[in-house]
N, C-alpha and C. Protein backbone atom coordinates (compact mmCIF):
# COMPACT_ATOMS: atom_id res chain seq x y z
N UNK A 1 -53.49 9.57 42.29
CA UNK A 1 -52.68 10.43 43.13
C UNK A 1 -51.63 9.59 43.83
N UNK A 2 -50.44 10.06 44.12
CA UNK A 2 -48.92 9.52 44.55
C UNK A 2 -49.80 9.29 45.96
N UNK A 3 -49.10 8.14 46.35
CA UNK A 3 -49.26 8.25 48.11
C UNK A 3 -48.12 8.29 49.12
N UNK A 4 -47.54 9.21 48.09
CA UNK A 4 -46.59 10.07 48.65
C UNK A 4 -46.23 11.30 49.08
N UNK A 5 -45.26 11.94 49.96
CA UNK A 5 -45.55 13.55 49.57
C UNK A 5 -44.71 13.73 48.53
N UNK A 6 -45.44 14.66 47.33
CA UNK A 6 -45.14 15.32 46.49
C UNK A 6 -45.17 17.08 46.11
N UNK A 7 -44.37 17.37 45.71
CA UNK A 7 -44.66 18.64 45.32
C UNK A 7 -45.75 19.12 43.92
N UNK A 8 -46.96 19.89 44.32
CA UNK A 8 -47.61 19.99 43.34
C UNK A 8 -47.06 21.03 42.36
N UNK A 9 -47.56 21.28 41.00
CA UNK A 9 -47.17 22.29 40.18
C UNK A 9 -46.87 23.61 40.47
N UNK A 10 -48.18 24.20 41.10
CA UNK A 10 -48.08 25.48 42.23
C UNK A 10 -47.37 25.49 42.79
N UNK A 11 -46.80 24.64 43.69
CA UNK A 11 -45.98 24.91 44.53
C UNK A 11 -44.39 25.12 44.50
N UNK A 12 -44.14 24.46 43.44
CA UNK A 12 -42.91 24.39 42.59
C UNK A 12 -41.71 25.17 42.48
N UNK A 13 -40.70 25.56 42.92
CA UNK A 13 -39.65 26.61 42.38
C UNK A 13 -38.41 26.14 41.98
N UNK A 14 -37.72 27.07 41.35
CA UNK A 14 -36.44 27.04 40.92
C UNK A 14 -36.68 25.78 40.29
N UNK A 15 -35.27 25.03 40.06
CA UNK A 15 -35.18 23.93 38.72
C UNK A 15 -36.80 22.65 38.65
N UNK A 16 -36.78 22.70 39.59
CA UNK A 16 -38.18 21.70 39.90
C UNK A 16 -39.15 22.27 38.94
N UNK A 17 -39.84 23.81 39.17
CA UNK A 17 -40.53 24.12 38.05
C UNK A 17 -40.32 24.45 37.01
N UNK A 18 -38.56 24.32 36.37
CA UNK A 18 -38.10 24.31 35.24
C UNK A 18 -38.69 22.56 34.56
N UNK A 19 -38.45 22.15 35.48
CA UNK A 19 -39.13 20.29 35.07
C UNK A 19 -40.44 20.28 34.62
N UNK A 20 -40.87 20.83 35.66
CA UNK A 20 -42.69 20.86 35.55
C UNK A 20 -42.77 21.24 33.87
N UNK A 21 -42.68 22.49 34.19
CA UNK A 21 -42.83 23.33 32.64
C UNK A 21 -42.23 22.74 31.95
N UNK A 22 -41.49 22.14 31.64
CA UNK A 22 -40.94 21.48 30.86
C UNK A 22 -41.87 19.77 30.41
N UNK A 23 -42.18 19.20 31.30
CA UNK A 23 -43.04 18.26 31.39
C UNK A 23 -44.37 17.95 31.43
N UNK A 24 -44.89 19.48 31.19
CA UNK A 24 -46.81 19.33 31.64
C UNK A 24 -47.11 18.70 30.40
N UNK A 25 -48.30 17.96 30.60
CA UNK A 25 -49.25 17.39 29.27
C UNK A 25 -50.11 18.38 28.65
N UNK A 26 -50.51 17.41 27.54
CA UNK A 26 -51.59 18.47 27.51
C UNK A 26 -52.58 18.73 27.81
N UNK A 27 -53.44 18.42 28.86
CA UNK A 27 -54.21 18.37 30.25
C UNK A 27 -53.79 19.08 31.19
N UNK A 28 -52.27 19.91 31.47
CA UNK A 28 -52.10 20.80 31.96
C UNK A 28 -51.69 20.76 33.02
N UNK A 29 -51.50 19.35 33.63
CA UNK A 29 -50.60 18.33 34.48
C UNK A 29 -49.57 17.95 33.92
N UNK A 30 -49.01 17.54 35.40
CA UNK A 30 -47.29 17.01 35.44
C UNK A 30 -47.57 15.27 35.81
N UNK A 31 -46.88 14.69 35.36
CA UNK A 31 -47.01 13.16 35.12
C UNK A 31 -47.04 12.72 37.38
N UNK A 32 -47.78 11.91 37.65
CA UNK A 32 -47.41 11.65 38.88
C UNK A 32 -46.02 10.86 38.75
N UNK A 33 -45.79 10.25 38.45
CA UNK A 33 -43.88 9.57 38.64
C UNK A 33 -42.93 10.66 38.30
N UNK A 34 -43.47 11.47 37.55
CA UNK A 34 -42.92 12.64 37.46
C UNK A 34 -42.56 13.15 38.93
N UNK A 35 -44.06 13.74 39.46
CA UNK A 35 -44.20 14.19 41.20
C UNK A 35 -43.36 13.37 42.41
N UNK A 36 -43.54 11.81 42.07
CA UNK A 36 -43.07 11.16 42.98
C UNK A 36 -41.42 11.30 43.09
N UNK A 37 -40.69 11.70 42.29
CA UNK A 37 -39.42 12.25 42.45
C UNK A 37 -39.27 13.73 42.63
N UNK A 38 -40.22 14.20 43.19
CA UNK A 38 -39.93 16.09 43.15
C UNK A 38 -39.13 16.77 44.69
N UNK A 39 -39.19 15.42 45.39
CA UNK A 39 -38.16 15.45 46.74
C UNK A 39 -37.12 15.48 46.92
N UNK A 40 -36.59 14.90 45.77
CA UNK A 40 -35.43 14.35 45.45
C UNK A 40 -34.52 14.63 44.20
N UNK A 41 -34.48 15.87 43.90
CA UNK A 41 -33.73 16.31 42.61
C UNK A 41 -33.19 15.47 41.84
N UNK A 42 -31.80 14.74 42.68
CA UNK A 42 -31.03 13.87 42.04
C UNK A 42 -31.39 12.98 41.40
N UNK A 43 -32.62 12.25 42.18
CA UNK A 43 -33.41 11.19 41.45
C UNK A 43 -33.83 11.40 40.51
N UNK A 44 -34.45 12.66 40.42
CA UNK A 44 -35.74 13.29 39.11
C UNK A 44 -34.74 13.15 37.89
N UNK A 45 -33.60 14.20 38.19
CA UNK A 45 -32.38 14.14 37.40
C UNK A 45 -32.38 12.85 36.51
N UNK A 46 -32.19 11.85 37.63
CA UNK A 46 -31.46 10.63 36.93
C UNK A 46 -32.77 9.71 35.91
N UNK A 47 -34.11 10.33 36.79
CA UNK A 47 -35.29 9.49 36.37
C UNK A 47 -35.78 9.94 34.76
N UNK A 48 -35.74 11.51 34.72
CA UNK A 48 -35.17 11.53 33.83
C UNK A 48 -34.29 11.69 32.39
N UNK A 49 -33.33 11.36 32.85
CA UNK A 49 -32.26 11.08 31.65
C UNK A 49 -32.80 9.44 31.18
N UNK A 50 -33.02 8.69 32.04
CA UNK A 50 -33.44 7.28 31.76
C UNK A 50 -34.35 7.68 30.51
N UNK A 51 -35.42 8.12 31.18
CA UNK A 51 -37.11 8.26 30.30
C UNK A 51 -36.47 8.79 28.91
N UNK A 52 -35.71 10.06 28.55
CA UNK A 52 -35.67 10.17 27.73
C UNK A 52 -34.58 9.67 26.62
N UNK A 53 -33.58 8.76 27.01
CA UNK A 53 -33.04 7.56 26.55
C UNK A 53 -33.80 6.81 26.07
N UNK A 54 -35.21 6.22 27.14
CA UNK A 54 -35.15 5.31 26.69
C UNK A 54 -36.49 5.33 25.47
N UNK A 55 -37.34 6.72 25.76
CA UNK A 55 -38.33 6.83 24.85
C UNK A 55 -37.52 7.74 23.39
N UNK A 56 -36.22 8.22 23.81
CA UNK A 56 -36.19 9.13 22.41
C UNK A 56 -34.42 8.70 22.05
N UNK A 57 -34.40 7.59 22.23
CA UNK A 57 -32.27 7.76 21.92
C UNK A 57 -32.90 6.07 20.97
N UNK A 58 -31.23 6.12 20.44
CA UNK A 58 -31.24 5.13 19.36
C UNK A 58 -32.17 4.44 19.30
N UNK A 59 -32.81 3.74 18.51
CA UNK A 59 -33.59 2.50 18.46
C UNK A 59 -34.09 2.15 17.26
N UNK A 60 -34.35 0.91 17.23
CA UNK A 60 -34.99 0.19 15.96
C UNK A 60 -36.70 0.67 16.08
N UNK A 61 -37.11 1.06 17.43
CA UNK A 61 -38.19 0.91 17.38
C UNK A 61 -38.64 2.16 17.27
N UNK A 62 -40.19 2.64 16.95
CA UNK A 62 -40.79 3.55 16.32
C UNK A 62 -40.64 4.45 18.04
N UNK A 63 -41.02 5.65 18.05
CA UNK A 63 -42.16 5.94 19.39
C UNK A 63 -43.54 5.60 20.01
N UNK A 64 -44.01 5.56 18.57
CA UNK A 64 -45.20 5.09 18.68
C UNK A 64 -44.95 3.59 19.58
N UNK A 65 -44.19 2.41 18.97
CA UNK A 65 -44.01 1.39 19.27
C UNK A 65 -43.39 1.45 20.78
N UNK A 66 -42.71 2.22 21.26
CA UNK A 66 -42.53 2.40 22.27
C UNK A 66 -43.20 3.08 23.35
N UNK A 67 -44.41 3.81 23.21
CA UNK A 67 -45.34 4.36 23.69
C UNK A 67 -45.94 2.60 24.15
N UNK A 68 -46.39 1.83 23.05
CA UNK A 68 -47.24 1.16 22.79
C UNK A 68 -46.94 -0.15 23.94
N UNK A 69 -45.69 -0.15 23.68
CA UNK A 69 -44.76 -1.28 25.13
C UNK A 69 -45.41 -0.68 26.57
N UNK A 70 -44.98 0.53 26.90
CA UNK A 70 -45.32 1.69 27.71
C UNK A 70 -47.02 0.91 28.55
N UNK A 71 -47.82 1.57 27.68
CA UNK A 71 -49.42 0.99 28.14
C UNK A 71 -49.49 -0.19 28.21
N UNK A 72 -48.41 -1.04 27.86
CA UNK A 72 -48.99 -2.68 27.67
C UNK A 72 -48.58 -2.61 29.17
N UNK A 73 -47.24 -2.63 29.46
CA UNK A 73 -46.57 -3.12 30.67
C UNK A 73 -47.46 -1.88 31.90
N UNK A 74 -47.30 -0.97 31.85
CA UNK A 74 -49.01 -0.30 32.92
C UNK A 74 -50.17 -0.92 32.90
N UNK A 75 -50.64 -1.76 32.01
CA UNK A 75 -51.76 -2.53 32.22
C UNK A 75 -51.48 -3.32 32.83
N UNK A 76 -50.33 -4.63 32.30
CA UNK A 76 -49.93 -5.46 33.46
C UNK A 76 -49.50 -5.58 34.46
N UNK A 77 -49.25 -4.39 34.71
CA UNK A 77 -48.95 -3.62 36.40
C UNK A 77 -49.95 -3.08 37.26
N UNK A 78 -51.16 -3.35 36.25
CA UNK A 78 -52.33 -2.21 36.97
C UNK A 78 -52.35 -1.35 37.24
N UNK A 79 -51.86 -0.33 36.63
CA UNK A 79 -51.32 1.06 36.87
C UNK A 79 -52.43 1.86 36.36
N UNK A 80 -53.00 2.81 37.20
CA UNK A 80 -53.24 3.75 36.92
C UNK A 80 -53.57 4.80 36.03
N UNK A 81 -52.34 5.31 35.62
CA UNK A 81 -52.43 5.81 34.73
C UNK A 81 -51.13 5.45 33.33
C-alpha cells in the first residue's frame, strides 16, 4: 500500500476512472504507482505516456524482455510489488 494519499478505484471519477478502467489487472486492481499519481492528473498523464513508450514503442527488445528488466530492477529496489 502507497504511503501516500491516494485515490482508491471506488472512489474514482471522471478521467481518473477512465485510467483506472483502463489500467486494472487482472486481479481487479489498479497498479499502486499507478494510485500514487491519482492527485495529480498531469503527472499520471505524463507517468503514463512514459510507461507506455517505454514498455510498448520502438525497440529491439521483446516485451517479454522488457517486463523481464522491469522485475529485475524491483528486486533491486526492493520493491514490493
Amino acid at each position: 500500500m502507497a504511503w501516500i494519499k491516494t485515490i482508491n478505484e471506488d472512489e474514482a471519477a471522471g478521467p481518473l476512472a477512465k485510467i483506472y478502467d483502463g489500467t486494472k489487472r487482472s486481479w481487479g486492481g489498479v497498479d499502486h504507482i499507478i494510485k500514487a499519481h491519482s492527485l495529480n492528473m498531469a503527472a499520471l498523464r505524463s507517468v503514463m505516456l512514459f510507461y507506455k513508450g517505454l514498455m510498448h514503442g520502438d525497440c529491439d527488445l521483446s516485451l517479454a524482455q522488457r517486463e523481464m528488466i522491469a522485475v529485475t530492477v524491483s528486486v533491486l529496489n526492493e520493491c514490493e510489488y
